[in-house]
Protein backbone atom coordinates (compact mmCIF):
# COMPACT_ATOMS: atom_id res chain seq x y z
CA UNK A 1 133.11 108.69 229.47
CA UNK A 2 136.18 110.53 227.95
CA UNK A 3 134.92 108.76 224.52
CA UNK A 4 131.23 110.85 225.26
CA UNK A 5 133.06 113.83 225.66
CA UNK A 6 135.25 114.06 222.91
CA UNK A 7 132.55 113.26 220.83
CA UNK A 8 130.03 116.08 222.06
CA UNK A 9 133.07 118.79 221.63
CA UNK A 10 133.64 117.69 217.70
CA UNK A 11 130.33 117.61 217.30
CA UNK A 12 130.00 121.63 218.85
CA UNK A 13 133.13 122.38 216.82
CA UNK A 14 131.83 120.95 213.66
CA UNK A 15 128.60 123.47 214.26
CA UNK A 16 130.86 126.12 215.12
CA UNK A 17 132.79 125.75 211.78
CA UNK A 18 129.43 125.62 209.36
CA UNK A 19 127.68 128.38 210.81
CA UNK A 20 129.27 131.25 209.57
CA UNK A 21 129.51 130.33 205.98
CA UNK A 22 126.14 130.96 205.07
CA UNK A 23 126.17 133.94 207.06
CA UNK A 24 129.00 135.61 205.15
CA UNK A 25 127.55 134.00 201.70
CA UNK A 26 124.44 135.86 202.56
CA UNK A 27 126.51 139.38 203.09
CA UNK A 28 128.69 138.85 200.02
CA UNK A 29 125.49 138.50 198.17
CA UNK A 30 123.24 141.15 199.54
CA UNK A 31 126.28 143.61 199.24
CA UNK A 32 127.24 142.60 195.87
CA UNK A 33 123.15 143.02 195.36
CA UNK A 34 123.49 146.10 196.46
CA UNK A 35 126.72 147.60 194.50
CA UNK A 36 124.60 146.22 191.64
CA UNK A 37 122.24 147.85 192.41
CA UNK A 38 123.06 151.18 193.05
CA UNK A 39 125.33 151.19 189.79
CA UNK A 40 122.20 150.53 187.76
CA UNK A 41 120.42 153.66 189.90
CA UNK A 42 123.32 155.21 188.74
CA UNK A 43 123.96 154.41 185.25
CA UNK A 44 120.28 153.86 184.11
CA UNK A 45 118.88 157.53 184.37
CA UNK A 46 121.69 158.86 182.04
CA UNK A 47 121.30 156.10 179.49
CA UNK A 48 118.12 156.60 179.69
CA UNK A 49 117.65 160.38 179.01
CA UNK A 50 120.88 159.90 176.12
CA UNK A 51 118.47 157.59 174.50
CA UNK A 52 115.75 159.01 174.97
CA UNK A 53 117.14 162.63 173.41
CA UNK A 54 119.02 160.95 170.73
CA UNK A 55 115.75 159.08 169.67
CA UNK A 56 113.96 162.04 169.77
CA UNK A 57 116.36 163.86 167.63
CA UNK A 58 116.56 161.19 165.59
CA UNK A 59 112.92 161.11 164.76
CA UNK A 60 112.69 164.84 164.63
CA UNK A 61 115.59 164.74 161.39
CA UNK A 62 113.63 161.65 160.33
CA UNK A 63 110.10 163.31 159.99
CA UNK A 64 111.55 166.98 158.75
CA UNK A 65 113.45 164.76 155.98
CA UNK A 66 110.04 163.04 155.21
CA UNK A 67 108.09 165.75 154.89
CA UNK A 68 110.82 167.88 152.70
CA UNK A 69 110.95 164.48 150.47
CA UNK A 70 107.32 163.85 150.56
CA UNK A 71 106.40 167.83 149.52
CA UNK A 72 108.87 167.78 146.72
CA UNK A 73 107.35 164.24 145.36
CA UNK A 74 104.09 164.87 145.74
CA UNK A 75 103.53 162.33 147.75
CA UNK A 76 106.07 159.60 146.99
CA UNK A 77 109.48 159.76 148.55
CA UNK A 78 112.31 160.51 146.29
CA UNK A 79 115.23 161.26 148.90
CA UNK A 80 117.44 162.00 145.91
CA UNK A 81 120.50 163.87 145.69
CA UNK A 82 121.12 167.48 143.91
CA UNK A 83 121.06 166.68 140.09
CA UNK A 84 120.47 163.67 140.00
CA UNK A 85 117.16 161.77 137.70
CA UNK A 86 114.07 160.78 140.46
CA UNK A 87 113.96 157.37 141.43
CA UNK A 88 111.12 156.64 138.24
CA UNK A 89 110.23 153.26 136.67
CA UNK A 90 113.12 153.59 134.13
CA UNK A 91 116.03 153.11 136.98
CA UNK A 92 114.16 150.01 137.68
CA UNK A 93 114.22 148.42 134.68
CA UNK A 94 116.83 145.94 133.17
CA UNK A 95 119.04 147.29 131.04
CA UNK A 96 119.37 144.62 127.74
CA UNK A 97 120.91 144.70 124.00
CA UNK A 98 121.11 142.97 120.96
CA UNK A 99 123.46 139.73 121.37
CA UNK A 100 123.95 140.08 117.33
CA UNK A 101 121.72 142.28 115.44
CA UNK A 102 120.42 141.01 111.89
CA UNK A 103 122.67 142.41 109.30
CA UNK A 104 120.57 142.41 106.32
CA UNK A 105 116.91 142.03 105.23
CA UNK A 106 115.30 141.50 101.31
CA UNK A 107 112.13 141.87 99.67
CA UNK A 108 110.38 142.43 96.72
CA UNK A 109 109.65 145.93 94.51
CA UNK A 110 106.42 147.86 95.38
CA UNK A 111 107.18 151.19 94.98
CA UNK A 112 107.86 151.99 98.67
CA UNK A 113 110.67 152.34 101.13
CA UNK A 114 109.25 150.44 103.80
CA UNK A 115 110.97 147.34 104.80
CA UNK A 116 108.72 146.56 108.10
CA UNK A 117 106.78 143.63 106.50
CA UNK A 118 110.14 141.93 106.64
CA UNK A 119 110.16 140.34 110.20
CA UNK A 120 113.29 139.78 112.13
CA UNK A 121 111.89 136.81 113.80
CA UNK A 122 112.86 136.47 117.51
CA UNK A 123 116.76 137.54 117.97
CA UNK A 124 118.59 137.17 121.09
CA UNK A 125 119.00 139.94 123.55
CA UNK A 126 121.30 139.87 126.78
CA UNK A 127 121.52 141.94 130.38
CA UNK A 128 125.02 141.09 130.16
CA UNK A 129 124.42 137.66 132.40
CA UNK A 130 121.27 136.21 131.01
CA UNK A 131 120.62 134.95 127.36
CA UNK A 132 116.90 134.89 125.79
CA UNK A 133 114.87 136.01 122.82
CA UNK A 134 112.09 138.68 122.07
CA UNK A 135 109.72 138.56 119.47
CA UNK A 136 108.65 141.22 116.78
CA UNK A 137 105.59 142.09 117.14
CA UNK A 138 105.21 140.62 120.64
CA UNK A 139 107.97 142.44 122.46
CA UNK A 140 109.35 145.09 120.16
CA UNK A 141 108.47 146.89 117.05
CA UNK A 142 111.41 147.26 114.51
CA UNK A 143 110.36 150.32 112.00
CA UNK A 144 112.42 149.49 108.62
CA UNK A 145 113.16 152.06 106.18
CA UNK A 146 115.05 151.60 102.99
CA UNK A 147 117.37 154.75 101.51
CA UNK A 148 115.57 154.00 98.18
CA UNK A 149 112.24 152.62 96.41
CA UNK A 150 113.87 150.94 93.23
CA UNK A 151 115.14 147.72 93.04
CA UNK A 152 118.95 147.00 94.24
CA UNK A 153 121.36 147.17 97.54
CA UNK A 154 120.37 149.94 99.73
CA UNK A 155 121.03 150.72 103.50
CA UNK A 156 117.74 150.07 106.20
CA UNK A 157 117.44 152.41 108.82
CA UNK A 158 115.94 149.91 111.50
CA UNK A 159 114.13 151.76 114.64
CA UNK A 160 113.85 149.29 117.52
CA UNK A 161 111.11 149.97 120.23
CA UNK A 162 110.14 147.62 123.48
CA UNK A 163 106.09 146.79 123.88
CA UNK A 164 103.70 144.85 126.16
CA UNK A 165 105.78 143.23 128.69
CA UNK A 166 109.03 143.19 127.82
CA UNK A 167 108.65 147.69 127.74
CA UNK A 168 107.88 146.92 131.59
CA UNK A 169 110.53 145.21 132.52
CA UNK A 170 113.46 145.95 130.06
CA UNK A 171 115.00 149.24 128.17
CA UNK A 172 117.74 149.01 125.33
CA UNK A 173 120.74 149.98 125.86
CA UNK A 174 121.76 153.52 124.21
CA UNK A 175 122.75 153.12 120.55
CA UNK A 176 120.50 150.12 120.34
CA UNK A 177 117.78 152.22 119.61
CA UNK A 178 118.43 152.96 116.15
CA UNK A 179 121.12 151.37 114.00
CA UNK A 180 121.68 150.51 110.05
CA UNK A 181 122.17 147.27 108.21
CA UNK A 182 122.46 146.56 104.43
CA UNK A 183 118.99 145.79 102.77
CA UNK A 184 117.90 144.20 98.81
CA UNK A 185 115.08 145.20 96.85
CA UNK A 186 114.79 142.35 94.14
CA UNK A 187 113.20 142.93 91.16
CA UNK A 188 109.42 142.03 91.19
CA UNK A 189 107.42 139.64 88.59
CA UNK A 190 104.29 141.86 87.07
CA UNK A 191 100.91 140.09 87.05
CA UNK A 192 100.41 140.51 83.43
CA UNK A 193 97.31 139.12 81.84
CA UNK A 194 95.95 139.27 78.26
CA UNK A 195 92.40 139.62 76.94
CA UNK A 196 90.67 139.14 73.63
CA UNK A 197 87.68 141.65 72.53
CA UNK A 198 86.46 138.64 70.49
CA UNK A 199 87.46 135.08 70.99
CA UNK A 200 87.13 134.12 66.87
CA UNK A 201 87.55 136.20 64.02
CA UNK A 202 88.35 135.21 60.10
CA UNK A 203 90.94 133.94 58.21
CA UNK A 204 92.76 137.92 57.05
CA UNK A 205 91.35 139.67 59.83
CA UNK A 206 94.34 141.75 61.52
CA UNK A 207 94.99 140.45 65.18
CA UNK A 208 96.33 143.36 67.21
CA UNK A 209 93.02 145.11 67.16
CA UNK A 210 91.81 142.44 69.44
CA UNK A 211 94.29 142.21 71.77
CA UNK A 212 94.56 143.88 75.08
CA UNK A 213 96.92 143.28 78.11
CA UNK A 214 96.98 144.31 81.75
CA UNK A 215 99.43 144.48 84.64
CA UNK A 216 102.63 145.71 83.15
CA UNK A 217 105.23 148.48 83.86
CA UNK A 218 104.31 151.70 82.52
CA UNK A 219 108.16 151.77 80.92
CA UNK A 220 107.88 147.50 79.72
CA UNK A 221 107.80 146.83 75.90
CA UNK A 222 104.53 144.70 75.69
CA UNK A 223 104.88 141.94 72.93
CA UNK A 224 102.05 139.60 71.50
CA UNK A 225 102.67 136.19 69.87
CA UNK A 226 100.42 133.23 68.83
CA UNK A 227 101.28 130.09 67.79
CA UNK A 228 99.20 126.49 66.87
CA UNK A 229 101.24 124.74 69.51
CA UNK A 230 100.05 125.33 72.76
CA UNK A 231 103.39 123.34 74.49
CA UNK A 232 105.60 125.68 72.75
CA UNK A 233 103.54 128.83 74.04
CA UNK A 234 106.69 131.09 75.94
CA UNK A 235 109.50 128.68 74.52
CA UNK A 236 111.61 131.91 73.70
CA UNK A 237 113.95 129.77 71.29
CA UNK A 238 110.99 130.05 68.60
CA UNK A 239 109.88 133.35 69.74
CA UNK A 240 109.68 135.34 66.56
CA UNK A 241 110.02 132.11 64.08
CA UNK A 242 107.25 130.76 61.74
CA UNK A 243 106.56 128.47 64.90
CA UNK A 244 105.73 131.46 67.59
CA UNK A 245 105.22 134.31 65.22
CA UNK A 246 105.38 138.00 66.91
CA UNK A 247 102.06 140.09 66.64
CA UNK A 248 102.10 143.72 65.12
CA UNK A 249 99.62 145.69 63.34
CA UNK A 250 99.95 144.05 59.87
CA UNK A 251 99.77 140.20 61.38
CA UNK A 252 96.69 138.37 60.16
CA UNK A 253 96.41 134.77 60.53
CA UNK A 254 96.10 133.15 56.42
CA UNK A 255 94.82 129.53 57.69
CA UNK A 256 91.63 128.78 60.02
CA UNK A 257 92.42 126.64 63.24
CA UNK A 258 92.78 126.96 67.15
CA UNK A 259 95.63 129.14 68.10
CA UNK A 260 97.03 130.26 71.48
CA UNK A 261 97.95 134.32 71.77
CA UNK A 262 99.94 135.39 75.01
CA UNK A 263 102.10 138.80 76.13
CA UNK A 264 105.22 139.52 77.27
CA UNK A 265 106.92 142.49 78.75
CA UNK A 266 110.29 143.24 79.22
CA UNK A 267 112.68 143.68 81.97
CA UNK A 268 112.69 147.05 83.30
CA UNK A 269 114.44 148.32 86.26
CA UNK A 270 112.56 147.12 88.95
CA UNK A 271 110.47 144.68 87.03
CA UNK A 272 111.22 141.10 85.26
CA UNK A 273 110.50 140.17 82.11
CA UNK A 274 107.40 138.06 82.65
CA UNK A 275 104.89 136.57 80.39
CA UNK A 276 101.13 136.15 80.69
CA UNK A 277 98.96 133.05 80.31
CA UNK A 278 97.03 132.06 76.97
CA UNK A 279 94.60 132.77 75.73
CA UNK A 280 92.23 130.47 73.19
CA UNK A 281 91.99 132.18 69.52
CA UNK A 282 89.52 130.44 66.86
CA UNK A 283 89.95 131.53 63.37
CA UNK A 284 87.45 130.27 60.93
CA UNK A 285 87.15 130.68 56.88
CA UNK A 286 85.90 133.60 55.45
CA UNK A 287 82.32 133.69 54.40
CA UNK A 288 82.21 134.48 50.96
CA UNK A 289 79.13 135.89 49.50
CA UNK A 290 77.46 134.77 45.85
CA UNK A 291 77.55 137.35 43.20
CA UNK A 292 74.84 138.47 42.06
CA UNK A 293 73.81 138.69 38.37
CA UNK A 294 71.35 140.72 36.65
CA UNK A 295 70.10 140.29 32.52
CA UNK A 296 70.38 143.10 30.39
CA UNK A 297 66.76 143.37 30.63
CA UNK A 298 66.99 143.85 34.71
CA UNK A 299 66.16 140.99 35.40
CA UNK A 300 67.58 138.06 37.86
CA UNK A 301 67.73 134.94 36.99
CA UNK A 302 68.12 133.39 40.33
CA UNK A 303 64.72 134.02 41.40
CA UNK A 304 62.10 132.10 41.06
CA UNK A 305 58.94 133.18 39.04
């Protein structure tokens, strides 16, 4: 019986001992709900207005600085500051320059003081990290101007301007605009070619009246020879022997045959001496004519009664 009773009053004081822990976990919680609670009534109505003015000041500097940048762009935002260039394609681009510019170009004498026929091919260019190449023609234009027309060293005046796609995405660094190199104008070879008015003439006849050339300098001697040995035509060793005779206006040929006649001019200051091809000269016998005889009495005897 004592055993019962024992056991029924640890059983009561076991019930008394878990009831009021959920009773005071409850009040913790529902008063720390509430401190929480009226902290965030608190605290939320301020934050709220502060960030509710300071966004709406914020957007009010926004959209004045929008529309003063959008009036003075017309229409495209520049938000630049005093003095300084727009925000225009040309920041954008990359700024490049030669990685070695050519230092010299040649070509032949024509009279001019253009040198833009003379390509520089595709040179290298660098934005200071990258390496590549642009091509004349494709990607730039290089105007070439020589100080002088005649033949000899000179100094080129070389004007380099970006096209097509590389003037999109590139610009050249300043002084790599316009720069000079050394330049050579070499002599040029005339085309000099010699004509016959007739292509056969007699043994006597004088030869320079039928000669006629074409092609060379205004300030180039012009010398004819002719010769019976067409191999040896030009051979300057026998120019002016008995072998390739020299043509002036006393030179008749004394023997019929084939011979070949050519020109040459001399070297001039922007010209080589150069000599034309030959030309095919037949020179036959002379026709000579029978005398005719008359009799004392007037009459001649080589007709026939």
């Amino acid at each position: 019986m004592k055993k019962r009773i024992l056991s029924v009053l640890m059983a009561l004081a076991l019930c008394l001992t878990l009831l009021p822990a959920p009773a005071w976990a409850a009040e913790d919680t529902l008063e720390g709900g509430t401190i929480v609670q009226e902290e965030q009534e608190e605290t939320t109505p301020a934050t709220s207005e502060q960030a509710v003015e300071d966004t709406t000041e914020g957007g009010t500097i926004v959209q004045e600085e929008q529309e003063e940048a959008t009036t003075e762009g017309n229409g495209q935002s520049t938000n630049t500051g005093e003095g300084e260039q727009s925000n225009s394609e040309t920041n954008t681009l990359t700024e490049i320059w030669f990685v070695r510019k050519p230092d010299s170009i040649g070509r032949s004498y024509d009279g001019t003081t253009d040198g833009s026929m003379v390509s520089f091919g595709t040179p290298q260019f660098t934005d200071g990290t990258n390496t590549f190449e642009l091509t004349e023609g494709t990607d730039f234009t290089a105007k070439k101007a020589f100080d002088s027309a005649d033949a000899g060293n000179h100094t080129v005046t070389v004007e380099v301007t970006l096209i097509g796609e590389a003037a999109a995405k590139y610009k050249l660094k300043a002084g790599e605009e316009t720069f000079t190199i050394s330049g050579t104008i070499n002599k040029a070879y005339p085309n000099l070619t010699v004509s016959l008015s007739e292509t056969t003439c007699t043994v006597g006849e004088k030869l320079l009246p039928l000669l006629s050339v074409s092609g060379a300098p205004e300030d180039a001697a012009v010398t004819y020879y002719y010769t019976q040995y067409q191999t040896l035509a030009g051979n300057s060793e026998y120019e002016g022997s008995d072998v390739i005779p020299a043509i002036d206006e006393n030179t008749a040929i004394s023997e019929p045959g084939t011979y070949y006649v050519y020109a040459k001019s001399s070297e001039t200051k922007n010209y080589n001496e150069e000599r034309s091809d030959t030309v095919e000269l037949t020179v036959n016998k002379a026709v000579v004519k029978a005398a005719s005889v008359t009799k004392a009495d007037g009459t001649n005897p080589s007709r026939r009664r």
